[in-house]
PDB file of N, CA and C in Angstrom:
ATOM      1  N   UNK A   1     -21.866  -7.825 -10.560  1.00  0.00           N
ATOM      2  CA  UNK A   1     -20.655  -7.407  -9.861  1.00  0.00           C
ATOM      3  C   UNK A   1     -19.565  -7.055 -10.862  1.00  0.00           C
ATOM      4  N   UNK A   2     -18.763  -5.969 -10.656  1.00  0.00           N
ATOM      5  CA  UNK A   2     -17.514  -5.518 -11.208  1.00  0.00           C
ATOM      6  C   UNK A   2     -16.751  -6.689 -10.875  1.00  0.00           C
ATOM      7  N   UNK A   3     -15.470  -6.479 -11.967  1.00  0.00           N
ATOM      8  CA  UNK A   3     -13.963  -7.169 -12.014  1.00  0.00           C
ATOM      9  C   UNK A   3     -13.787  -7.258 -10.643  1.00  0.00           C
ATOM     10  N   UNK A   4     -13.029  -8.289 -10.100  1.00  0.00           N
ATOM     11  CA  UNK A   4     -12.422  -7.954  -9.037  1.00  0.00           C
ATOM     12  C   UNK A   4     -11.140  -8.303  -9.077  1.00  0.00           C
ATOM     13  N   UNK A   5     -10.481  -7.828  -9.812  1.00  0.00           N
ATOM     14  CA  UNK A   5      -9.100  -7.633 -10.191  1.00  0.00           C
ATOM     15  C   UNK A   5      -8.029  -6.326  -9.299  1.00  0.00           C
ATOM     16  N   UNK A   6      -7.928  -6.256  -8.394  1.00  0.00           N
ATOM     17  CA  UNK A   6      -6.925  -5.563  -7.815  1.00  0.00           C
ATOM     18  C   UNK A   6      -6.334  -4.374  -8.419  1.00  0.00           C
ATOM     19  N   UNK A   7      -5.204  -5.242  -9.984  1.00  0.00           N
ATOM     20  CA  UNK A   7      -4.558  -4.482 -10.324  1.00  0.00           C
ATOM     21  C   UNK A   7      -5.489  -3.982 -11.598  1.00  0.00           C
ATOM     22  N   UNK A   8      -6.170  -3.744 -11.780  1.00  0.00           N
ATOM     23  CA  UNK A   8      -7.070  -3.767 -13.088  1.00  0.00           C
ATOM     24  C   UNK A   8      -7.497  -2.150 -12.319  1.00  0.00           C
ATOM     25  N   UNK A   9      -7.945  -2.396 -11.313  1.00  0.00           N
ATOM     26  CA  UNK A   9      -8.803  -1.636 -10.622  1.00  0.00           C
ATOM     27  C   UNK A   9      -8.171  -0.402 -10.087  1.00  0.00           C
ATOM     28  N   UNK A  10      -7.216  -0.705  -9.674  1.00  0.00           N
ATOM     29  CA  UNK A  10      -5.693   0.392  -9.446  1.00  0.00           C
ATOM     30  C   UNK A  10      -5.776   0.746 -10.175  1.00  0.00           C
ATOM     31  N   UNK A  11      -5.494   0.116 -11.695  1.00  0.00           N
ATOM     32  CA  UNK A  11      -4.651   1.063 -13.374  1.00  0.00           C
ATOM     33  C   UNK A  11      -6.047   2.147 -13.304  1.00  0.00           C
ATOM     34  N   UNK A  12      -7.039   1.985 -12.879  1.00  0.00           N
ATOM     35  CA  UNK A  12      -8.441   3.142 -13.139  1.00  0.00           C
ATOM     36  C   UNK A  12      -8.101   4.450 -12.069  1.00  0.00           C
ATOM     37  N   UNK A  13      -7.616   4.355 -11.105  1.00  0.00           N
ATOM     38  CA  UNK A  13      -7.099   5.466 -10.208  1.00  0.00           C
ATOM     39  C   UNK A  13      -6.238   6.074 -10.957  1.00  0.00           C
ATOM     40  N   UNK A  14      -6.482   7.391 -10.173  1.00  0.00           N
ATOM     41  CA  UNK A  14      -5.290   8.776 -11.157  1.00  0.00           C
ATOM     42  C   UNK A  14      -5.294   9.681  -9.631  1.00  0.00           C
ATOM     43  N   UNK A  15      -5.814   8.988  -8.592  1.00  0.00           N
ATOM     44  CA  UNK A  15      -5.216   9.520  -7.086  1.00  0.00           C
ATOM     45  C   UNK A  15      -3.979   9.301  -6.881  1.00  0.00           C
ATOM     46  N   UNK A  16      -3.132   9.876  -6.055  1.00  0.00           N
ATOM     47  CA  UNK A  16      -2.916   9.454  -5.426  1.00  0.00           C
ATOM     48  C   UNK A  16      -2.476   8.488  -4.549  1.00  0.00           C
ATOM     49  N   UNK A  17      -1.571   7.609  -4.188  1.00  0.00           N
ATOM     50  CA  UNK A  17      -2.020   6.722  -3.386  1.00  0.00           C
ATOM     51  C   UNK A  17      -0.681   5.713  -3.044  1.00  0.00           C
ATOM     52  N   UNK A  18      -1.045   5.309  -1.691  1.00  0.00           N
ATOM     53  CA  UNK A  18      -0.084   5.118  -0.552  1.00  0.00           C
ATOM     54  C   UNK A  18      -0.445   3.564  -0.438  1.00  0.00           C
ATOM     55  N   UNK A  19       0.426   3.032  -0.713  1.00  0.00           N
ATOM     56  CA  UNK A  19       0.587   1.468  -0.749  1.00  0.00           C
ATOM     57  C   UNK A  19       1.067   1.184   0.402  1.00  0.00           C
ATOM     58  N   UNK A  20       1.044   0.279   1.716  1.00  0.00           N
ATOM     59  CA  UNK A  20       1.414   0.042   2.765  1.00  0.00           C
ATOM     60  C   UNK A  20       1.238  -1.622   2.826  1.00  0.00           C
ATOM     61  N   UNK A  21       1.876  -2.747   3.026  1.00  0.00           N
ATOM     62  CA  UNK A  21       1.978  -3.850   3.263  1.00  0.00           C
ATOM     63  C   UNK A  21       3.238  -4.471   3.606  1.00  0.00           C
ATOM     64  N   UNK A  22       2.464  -5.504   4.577  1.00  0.00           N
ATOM     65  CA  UNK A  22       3.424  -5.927   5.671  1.00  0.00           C
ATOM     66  C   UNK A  22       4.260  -7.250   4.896  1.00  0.00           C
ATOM     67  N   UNK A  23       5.741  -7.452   5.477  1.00  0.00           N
ATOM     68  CA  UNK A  23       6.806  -8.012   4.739  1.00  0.00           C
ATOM     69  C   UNK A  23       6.380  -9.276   4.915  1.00  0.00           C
ATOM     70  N   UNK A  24       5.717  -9.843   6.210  1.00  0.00           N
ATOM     71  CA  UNK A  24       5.608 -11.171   6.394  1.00  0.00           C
ATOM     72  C   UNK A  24       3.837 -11.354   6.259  1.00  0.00           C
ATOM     73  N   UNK A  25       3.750 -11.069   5.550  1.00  0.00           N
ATOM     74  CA  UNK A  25       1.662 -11.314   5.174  1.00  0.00           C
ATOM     75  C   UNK A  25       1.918 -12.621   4.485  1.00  0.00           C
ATOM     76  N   UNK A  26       0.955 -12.928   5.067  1.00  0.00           N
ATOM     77  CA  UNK A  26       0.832 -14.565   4.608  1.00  0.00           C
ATOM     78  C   UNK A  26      -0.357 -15.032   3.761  1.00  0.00           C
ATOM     79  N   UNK A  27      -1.360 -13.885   4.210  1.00  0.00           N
ATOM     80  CA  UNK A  27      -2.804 -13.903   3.620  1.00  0.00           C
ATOM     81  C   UNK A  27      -2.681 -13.155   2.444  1.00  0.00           C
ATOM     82  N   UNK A  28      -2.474 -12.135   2.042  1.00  0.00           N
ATOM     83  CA  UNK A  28      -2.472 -11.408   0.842  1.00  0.00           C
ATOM     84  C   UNK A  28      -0.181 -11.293   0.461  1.00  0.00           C
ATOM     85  N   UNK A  29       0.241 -12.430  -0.564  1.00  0.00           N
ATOM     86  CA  UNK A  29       1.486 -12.318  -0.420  1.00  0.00           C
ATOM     87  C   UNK A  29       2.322 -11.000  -0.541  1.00  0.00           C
ATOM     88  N   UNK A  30       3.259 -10.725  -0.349  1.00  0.00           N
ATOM     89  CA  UNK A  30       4.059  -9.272  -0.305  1.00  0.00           C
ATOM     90  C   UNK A  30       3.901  -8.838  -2.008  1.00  0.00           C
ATOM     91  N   UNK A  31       4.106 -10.061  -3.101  1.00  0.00           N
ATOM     92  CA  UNK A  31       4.225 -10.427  -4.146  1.00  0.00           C
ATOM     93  C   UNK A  31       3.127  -9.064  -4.446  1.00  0.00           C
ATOM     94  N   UNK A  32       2.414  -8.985  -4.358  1.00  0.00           N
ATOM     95  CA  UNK A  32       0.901  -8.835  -5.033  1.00  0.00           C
ATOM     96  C   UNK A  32       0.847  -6.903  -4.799  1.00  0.00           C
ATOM     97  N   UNK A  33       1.962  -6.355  -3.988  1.00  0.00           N
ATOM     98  CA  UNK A  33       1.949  -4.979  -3.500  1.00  0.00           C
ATOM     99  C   UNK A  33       2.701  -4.768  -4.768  1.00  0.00           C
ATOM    100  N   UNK A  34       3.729  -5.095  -5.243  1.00  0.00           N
ATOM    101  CA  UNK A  34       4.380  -4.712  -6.077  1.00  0.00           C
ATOM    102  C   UNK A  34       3.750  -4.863  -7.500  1.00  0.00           C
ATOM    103  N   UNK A  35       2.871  -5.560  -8.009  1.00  0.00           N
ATOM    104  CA  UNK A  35       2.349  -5.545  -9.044  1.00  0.00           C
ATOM    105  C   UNK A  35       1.310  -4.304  -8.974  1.00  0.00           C
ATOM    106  N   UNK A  36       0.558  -4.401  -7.827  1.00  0.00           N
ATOM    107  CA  UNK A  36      -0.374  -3.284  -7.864  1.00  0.00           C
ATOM    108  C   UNK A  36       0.505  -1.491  -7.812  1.00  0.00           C
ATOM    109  N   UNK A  37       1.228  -1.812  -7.411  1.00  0.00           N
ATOM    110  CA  UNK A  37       1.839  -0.028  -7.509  1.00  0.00           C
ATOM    111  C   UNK A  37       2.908  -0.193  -8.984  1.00  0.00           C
ATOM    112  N   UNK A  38       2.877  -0.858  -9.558  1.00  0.00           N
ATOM    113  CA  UNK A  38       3.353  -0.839 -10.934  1.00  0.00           C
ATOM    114  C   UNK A  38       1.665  -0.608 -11.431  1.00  0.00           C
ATOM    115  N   UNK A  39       1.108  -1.189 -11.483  1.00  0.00           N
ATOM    116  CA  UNK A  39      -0.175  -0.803 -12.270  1.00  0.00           C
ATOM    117  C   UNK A  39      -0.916   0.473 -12.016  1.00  0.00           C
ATOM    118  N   UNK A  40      -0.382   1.241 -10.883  1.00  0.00           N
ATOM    119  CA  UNK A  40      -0.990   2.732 -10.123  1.00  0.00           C
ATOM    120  C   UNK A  40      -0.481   3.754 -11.216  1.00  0.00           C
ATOM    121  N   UNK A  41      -1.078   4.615 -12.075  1.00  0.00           N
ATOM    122  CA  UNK A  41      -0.738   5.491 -12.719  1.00  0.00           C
ATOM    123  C   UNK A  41      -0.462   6.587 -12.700  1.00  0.00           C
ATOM    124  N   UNK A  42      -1.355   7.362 -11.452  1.00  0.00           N
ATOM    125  CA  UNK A  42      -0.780   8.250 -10.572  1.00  0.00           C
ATOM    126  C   UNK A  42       0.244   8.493  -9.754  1.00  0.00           C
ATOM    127  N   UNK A  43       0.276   9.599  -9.063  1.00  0.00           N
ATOM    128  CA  UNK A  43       1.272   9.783  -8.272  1.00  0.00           C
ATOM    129  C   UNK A  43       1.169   8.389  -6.965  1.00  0.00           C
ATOM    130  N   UNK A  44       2.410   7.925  -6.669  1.00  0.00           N
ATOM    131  CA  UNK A  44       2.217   6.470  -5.561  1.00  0.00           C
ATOM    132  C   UNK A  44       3.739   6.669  -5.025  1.00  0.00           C
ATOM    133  N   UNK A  45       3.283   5.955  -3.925  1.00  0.00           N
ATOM    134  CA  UNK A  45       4.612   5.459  -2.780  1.00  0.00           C
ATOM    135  C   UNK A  45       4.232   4.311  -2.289  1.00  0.00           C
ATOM    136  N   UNK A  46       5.457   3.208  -1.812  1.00  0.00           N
ATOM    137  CA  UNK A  46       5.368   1.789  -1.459  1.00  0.00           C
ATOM    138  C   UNK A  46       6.111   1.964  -0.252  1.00  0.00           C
ATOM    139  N   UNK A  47       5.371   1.374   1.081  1.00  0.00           N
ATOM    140  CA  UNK A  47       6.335   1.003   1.843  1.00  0.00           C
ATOM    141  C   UNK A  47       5.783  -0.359   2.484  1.00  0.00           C
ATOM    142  N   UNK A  48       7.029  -1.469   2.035  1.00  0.00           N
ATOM    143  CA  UNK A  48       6.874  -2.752   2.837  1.00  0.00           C
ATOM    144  C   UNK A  48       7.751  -2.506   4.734  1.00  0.00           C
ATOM    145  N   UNK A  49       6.567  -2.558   5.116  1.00  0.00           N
ATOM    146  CA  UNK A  49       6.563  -2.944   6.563  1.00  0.00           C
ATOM    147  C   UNK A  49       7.616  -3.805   6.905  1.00  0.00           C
ATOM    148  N   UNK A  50       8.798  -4.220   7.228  1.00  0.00           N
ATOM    149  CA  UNK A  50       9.490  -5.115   7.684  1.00  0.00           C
ATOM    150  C   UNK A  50       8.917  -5.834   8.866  1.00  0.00           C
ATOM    151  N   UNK A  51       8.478  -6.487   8.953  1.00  0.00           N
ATOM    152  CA  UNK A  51       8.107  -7.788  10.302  1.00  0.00           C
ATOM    153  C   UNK A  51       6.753  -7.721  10.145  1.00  0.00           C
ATOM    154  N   UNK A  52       6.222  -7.198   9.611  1.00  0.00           N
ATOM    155  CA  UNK A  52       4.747  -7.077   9.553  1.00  0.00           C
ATOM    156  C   UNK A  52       4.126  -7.840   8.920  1.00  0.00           C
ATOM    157  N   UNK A  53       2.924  -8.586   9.867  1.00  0.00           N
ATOM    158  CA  UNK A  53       2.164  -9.602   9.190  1.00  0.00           C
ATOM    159  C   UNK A  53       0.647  -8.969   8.815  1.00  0.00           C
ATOM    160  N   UNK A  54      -0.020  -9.723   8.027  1.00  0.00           N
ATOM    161  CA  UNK A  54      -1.183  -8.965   7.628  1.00  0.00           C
ATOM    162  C   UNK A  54      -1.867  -8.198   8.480  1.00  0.00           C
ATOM    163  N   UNK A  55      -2.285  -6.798   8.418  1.00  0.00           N
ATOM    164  CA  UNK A  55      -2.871  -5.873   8.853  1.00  0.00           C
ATOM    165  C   UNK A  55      -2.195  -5.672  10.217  1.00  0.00           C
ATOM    166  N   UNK A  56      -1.152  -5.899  10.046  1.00  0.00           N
ATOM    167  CA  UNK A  56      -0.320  -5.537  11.548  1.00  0.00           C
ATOM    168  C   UNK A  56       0.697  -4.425  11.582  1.00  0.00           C
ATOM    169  N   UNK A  57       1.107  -3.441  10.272  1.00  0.00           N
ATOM    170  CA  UNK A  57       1.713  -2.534   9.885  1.00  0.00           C
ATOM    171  C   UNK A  57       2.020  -1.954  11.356  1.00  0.00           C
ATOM    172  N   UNK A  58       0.753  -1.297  11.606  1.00  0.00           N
ATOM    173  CA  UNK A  58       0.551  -0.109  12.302  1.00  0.00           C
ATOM    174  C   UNK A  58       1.310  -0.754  13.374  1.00  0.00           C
ATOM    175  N   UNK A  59       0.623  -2.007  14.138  1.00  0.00           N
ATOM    176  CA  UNK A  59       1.054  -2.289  15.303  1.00  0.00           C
ATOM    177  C   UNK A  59       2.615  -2.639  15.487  1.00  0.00           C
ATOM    178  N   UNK A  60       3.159  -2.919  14.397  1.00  0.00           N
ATOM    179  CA  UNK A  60       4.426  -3.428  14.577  1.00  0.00           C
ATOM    180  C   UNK A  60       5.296  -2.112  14.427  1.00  0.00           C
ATOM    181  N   UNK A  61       4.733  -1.021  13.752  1.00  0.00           N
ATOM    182  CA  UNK A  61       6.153  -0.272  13.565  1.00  0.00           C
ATOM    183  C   UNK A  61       5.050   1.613  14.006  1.00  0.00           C
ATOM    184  N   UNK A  62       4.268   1.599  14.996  1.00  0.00           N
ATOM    185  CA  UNK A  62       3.188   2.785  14.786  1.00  0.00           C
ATOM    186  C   UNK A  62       3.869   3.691  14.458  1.00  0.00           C
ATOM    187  N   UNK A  63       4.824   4.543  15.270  1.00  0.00           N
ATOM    188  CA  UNK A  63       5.315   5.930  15.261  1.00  0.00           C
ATOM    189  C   UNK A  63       6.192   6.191  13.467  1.00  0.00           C
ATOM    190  N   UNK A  64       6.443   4.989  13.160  1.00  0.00           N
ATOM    191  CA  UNK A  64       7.015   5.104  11.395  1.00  0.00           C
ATOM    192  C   UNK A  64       5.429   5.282  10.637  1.00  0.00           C
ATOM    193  N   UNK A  65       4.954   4.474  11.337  1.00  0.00           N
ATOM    194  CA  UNK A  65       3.352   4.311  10.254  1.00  0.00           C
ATOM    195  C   UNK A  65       2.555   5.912  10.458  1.00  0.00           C
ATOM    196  N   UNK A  66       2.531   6.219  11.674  1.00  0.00           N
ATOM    197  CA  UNK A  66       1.802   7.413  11.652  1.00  0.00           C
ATOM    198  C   UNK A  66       2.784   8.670  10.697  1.00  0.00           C
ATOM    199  N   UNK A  67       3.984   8.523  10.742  1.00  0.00           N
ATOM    200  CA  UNK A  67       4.994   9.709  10.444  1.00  0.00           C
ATOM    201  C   UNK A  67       4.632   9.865   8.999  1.00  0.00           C
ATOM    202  N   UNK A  68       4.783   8.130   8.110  1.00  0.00           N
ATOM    203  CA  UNK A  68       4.769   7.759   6.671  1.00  0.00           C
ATOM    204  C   UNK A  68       3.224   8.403   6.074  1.00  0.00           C
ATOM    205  N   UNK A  69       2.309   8.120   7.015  1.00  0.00           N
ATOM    206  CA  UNK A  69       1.064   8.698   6.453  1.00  0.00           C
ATOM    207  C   UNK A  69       0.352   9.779   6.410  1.00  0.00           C
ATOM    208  N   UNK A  70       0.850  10.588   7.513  1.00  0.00           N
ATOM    209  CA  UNK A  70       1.158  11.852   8.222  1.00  0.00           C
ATOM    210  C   UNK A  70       1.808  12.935   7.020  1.00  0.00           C
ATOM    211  N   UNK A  71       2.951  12.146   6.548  1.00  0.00           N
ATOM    212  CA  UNK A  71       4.287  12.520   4.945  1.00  0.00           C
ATOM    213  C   UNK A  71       3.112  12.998   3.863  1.00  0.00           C
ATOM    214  N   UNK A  72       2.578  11.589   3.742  1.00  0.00           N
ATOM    215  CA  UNK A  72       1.930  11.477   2.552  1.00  0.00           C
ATOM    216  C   UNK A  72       1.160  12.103   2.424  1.00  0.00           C
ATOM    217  N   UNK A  73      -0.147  12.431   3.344  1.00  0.00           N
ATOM    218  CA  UNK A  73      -0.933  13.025   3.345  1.00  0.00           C
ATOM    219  C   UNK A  73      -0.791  14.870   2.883  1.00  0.00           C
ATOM    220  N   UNK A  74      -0.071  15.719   3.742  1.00  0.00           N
ATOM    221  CA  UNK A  74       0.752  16.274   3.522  1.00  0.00           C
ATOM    222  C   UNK A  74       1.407  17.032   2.196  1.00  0.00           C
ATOM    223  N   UNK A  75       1.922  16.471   1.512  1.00  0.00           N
ATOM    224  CA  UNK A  75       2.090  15.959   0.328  1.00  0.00           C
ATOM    225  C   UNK A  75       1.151  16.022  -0.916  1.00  0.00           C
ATOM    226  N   UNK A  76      -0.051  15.451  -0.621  1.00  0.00           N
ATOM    227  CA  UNK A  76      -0.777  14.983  -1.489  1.00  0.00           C
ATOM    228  C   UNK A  76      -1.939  15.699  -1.523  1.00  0.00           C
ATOM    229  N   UNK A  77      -2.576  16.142  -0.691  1.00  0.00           N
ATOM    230  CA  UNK A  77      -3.376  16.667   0.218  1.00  0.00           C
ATOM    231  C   UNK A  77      -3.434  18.501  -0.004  1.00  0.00           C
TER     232      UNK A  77
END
């Protein structure tokens, strides 16, 4: 098995890429979004979810979540 290092694994991307995590995650801390999009070398965007608990982005805020990824895509794409 490979590293399973997160941010290790990010610094190897040169995509792209859309960071999305929720403000109140309890399972993976908010802490851990911000190290990984510092380690993203490519082009990146961060958006912390306000009220959002793990994997609940979408549900807590959809019509921002679809717009934000909708942006990005767009964009990148």
């Amino acid at each position: 098995l490979g590293d399973g290092s997160s941010i290790k694994q990010v610094a190897k991307n040169r995509r792209p890429i859309f960071f999305i995590h929720g403000e109140k995650d309890t399972f993976v801390p908010t802490q851990m979004v911000y190290k990984n999009y510092q380690a993203a070398k490519g082009k990146k965007e961060l958006w912390v979810v306000p009220g959002a608990k793990h994997a609940k982005s979408f549900a807590t805020r959809p019509a921002q979540y679809q717009k934000k990824v909708k942006d990005f895509l767009n964009r990148y794409l």
